[in-house]
C-alpha atoms as a PDB file:
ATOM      1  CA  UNK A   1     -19.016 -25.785   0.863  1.00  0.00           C
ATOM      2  CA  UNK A   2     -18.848 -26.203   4.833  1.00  0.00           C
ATOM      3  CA  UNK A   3     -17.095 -29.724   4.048  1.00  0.00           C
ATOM      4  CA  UNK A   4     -14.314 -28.666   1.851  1.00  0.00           C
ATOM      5  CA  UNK A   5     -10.806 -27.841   4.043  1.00  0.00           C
ATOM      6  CA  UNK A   6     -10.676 -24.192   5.605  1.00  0.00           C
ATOM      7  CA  UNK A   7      -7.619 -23.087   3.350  1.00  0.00           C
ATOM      8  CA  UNK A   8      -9.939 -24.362   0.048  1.00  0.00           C
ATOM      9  CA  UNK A   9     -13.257 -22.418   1.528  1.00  0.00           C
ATOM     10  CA  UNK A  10     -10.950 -19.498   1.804  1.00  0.00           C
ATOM     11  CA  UNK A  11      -9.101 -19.402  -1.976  1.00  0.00           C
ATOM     12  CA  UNK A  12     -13.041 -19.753  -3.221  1.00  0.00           C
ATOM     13  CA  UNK A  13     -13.874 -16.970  -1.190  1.00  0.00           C
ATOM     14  CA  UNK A  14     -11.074 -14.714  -1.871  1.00  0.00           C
ATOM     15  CA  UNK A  15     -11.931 -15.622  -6.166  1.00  0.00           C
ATOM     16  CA  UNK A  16     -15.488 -15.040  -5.772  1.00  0.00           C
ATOM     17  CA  UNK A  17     -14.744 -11.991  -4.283  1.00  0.00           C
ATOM     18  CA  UNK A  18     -12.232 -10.926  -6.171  1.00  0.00           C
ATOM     19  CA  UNK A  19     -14.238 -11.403  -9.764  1.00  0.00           C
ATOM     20  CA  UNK A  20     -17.041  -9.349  -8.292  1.00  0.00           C
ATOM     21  CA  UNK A  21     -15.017  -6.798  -7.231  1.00  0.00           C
ATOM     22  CA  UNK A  22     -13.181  -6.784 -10.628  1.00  0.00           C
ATOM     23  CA  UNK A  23     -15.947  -7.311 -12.722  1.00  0.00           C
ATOM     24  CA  UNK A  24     -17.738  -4.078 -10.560  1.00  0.00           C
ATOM     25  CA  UNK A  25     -15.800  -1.954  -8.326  1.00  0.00           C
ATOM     26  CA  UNK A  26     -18.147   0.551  -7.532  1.00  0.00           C
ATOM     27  CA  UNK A  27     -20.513  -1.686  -5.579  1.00  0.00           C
ATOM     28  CA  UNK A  28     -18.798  -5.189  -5.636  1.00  0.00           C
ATOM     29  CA  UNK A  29     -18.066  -5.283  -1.850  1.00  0.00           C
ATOM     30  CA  UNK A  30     -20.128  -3.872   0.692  1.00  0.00           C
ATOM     31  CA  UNK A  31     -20.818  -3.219   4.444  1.00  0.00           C
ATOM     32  CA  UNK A  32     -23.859  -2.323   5.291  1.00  0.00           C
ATOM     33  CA  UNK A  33     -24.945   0.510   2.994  1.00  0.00           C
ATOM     34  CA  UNK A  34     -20.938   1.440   2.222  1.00  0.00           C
ATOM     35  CA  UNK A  35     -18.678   0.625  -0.390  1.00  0.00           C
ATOM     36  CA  UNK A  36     -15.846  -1.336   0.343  1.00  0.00           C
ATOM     37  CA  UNK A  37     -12.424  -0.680  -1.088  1.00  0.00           C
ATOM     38  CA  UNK A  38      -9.564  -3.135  -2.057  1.00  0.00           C
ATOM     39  CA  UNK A  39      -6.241  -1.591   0.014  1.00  0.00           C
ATOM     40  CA  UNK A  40      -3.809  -3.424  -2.342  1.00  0.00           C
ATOM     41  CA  UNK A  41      -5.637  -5.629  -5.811  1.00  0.00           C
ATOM     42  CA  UNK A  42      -2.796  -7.473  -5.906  1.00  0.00           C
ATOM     43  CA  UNK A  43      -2.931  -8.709  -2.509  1.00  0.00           C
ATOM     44  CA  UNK A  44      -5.757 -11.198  -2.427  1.00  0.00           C
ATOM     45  CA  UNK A  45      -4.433 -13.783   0.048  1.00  0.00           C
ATOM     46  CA  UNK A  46      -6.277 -14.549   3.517  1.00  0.00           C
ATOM     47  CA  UNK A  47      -2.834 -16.688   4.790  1.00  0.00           C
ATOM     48  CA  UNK A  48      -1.654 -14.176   7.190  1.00  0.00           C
ATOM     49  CA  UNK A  49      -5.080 -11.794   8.163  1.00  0.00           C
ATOM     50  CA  UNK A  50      -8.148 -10.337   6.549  1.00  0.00           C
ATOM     51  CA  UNK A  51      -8.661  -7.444   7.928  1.00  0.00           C
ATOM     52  CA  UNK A  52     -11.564  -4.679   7.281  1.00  0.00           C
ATOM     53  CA  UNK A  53     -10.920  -0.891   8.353  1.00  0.00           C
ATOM     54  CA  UNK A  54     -13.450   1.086   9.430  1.00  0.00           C
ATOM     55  CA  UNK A  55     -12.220   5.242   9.367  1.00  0.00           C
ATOM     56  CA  UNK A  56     -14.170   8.542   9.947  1.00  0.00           C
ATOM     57  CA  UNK A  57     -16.342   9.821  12.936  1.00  0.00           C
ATOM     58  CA  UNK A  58     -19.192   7.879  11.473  1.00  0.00           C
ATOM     59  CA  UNK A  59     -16.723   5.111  10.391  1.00  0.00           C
ATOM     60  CA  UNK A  60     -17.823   6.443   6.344  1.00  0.00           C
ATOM     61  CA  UNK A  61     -14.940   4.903   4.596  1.00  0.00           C
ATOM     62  CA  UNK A  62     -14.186   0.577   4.395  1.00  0.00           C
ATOM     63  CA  UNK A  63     -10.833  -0.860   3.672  1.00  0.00           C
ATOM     64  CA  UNK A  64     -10.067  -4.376   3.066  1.00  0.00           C
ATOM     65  CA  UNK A  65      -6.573  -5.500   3.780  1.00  0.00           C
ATOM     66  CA  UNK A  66      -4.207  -8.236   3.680  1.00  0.00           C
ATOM     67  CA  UNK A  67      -1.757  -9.210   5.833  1.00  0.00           C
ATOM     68  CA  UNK A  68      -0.291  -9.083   9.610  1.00  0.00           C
ATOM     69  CA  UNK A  69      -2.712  -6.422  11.131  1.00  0.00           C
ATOM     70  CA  UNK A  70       0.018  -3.650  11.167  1.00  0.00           C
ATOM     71  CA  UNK A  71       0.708  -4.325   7.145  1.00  0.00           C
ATOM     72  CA  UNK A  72      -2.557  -4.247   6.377  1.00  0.00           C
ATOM     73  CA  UNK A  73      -3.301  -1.454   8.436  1.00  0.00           C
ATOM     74  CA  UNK A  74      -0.091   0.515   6.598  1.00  0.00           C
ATOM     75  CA  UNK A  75      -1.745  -0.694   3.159  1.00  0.00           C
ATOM     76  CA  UNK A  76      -5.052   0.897   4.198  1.00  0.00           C
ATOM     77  CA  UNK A  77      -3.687   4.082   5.669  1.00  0.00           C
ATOM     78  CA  UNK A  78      -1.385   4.404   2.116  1.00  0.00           C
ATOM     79  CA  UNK A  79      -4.801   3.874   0.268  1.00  0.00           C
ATOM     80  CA  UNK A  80      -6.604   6.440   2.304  1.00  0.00           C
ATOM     81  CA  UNK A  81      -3.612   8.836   1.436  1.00  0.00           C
ATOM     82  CA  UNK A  82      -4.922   8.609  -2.224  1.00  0.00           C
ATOM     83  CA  UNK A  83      -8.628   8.018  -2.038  1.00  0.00           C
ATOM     84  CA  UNK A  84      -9.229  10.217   0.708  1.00  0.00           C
ATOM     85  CA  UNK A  85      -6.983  12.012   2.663  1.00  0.00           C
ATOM     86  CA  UNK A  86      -9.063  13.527   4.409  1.00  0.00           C
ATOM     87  CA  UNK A  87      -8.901  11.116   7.118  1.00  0.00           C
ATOM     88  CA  UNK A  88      -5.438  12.040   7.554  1.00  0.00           C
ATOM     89  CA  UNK A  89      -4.028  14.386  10.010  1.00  0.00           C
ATOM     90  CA  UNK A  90      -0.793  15.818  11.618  1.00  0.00           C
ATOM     91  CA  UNK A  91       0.367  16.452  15.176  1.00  0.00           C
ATOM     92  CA  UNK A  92       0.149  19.960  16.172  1.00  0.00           C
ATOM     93  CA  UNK A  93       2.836  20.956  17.687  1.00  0.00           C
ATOM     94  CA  UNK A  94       2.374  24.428  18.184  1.00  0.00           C
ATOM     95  CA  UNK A  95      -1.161  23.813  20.037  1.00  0.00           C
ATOM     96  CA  UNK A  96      -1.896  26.526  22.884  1.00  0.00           C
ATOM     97  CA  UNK A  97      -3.606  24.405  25.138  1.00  0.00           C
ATOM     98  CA  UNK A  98      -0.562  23.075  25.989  1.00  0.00           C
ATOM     99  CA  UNK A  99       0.985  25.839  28.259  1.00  0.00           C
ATOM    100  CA  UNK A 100       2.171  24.640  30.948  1.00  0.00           C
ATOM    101  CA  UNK A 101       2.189  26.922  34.690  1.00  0.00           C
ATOM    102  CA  UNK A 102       4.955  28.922  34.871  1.00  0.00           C
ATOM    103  CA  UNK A 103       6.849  26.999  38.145  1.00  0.00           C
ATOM    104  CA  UNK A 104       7.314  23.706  35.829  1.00  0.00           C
ATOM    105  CA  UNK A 105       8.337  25.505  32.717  1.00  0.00           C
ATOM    106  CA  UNK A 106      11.171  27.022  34.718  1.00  0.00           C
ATOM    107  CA  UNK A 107      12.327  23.738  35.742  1.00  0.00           C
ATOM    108  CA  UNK A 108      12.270  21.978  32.664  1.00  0.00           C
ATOM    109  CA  UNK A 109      15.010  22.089  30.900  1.00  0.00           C
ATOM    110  CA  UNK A 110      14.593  22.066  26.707  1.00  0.00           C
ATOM    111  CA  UNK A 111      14.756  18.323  26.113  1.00  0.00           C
ATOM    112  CA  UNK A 112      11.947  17.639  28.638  1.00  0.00           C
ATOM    113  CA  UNK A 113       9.502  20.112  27.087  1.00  0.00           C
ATOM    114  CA  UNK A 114       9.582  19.152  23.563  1.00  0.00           C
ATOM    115  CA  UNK A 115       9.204  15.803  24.781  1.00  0.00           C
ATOM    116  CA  UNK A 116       6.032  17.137  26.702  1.00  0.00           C
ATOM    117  CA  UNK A 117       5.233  19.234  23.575  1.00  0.00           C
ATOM    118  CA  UNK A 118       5.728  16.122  21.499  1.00  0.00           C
ATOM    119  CA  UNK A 119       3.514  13.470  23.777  1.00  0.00           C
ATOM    120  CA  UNK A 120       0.627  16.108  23.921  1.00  0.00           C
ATOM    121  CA  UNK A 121       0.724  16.439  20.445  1.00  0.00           C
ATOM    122  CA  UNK A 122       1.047  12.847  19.337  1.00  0.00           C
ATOM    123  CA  UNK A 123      -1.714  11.467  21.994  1.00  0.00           C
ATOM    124  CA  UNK A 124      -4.885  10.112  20.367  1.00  0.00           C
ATOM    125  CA  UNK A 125      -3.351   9.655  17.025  1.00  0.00           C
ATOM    126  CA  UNK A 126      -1.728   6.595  15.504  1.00  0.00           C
ATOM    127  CA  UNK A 127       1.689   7.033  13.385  1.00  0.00           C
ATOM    128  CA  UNK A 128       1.437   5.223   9.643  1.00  0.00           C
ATOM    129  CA  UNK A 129       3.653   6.002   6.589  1.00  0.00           C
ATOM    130  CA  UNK A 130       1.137   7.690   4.962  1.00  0.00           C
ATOM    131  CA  UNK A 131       0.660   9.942   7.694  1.00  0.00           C
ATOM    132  CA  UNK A 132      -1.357  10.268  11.282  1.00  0.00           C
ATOM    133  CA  UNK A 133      -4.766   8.774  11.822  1.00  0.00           C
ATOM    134  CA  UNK A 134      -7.239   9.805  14.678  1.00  0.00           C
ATOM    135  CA  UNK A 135      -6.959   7.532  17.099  1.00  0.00           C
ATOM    136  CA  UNK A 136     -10.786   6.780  18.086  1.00  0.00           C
ATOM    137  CA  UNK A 137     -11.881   7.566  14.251  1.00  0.00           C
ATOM    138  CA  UNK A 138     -10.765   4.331  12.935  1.00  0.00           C
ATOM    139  CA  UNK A 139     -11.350   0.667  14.007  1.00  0.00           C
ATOM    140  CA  UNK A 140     -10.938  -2.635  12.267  1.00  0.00           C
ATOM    141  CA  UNK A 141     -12.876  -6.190  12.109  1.00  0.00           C
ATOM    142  CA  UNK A 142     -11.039  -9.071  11.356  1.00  0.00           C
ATOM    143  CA  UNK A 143     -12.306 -11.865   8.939  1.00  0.00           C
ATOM    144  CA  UNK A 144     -12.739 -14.946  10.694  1.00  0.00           C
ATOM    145  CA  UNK A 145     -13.623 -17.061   7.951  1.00  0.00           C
ATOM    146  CA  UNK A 146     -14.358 -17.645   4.229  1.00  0.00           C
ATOM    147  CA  UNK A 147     -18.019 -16.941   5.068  1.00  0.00           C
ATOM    148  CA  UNK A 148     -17.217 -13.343   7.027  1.00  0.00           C
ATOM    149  CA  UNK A 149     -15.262 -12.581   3.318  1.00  0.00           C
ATOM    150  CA  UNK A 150     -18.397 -14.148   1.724  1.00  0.00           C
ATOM    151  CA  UNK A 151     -20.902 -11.676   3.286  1.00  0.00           C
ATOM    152  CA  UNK A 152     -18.784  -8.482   2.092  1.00  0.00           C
ATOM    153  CA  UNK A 153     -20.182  -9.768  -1.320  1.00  0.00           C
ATOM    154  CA  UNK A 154     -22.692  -7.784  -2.386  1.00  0.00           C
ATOM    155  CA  UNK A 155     -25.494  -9.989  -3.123  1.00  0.00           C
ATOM    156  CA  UNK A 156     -28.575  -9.800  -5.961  1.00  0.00           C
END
């Protein structure tokens, strides 16, 4: 197969993968001793990134996804919001650890400190559609080649 163009040893990849994942979802595609999830089935096409997702503390849930890293990271984040959103968060706003001593609060005026309020809040989390992800509980690997595809497939 090493002989055959790049973009051919990619489509093959991408079918074989995609009939083992459609013929068996629930263990089709795997990393390690994980499942591996499909962000978007219609979006089987390695031209502009493979991408896998790794999310959780103990990195317990795998995305695969398609696309310029920030697309497919927006296609994995909307997929989390269904399959588990549990990985999602929100800012809090209203946290008390962020006081601050009494001689800058009286010089800031009310712009500055919900800006302050805002960037305390918002640090260590990345913004998606689907909603806030902690920052150092998700990572991603990206798929190099056909073969890196190739050894998601779980194999007899």
């Amino acid at each position: 197969m090493s002989k055959l163009p790049l973009e051919i040893r990619w489509h093959l990849a991408e079918r074989r993968a995609q009939r083992i994942y459609e013929n068996d979802p629930a263990s089709g595609l795997r990393y390690g001793p994980h499942k591996i999830s499909i962000a978007d089935d219609n979006r089987w096409n390695c031209e502009r990134g493979v991408w896998l997702f790794h999310f959780g503390a103990y990195a317990t849930a795998h995305v695969l996804a398609y696309g310029r890293l920030e697309d497919a990271l927006e296609d994995a984040a909307a997929w989390l919001k269904e399959h588990a959103p549990g990985h999602l968060t929100e800012p809090d706003y209203n946290d008390p650890t962020m006081l601050l001593e009494p001689e800058i609060e009286g010089e800031l005026d009310a712009d500055k400190r919900q800006e302050l309020i805002r960037e305390h809040a918002e640090a260590d989390l990345t913004y998606t559609e689907s909603g806030w992800l902690v920052s150092y509980e998700w990572t991603y690997t990206e798929l190099h080649s056909p073969d890196d595809l190739l050894a998601l497939v779980r194999r007899e």
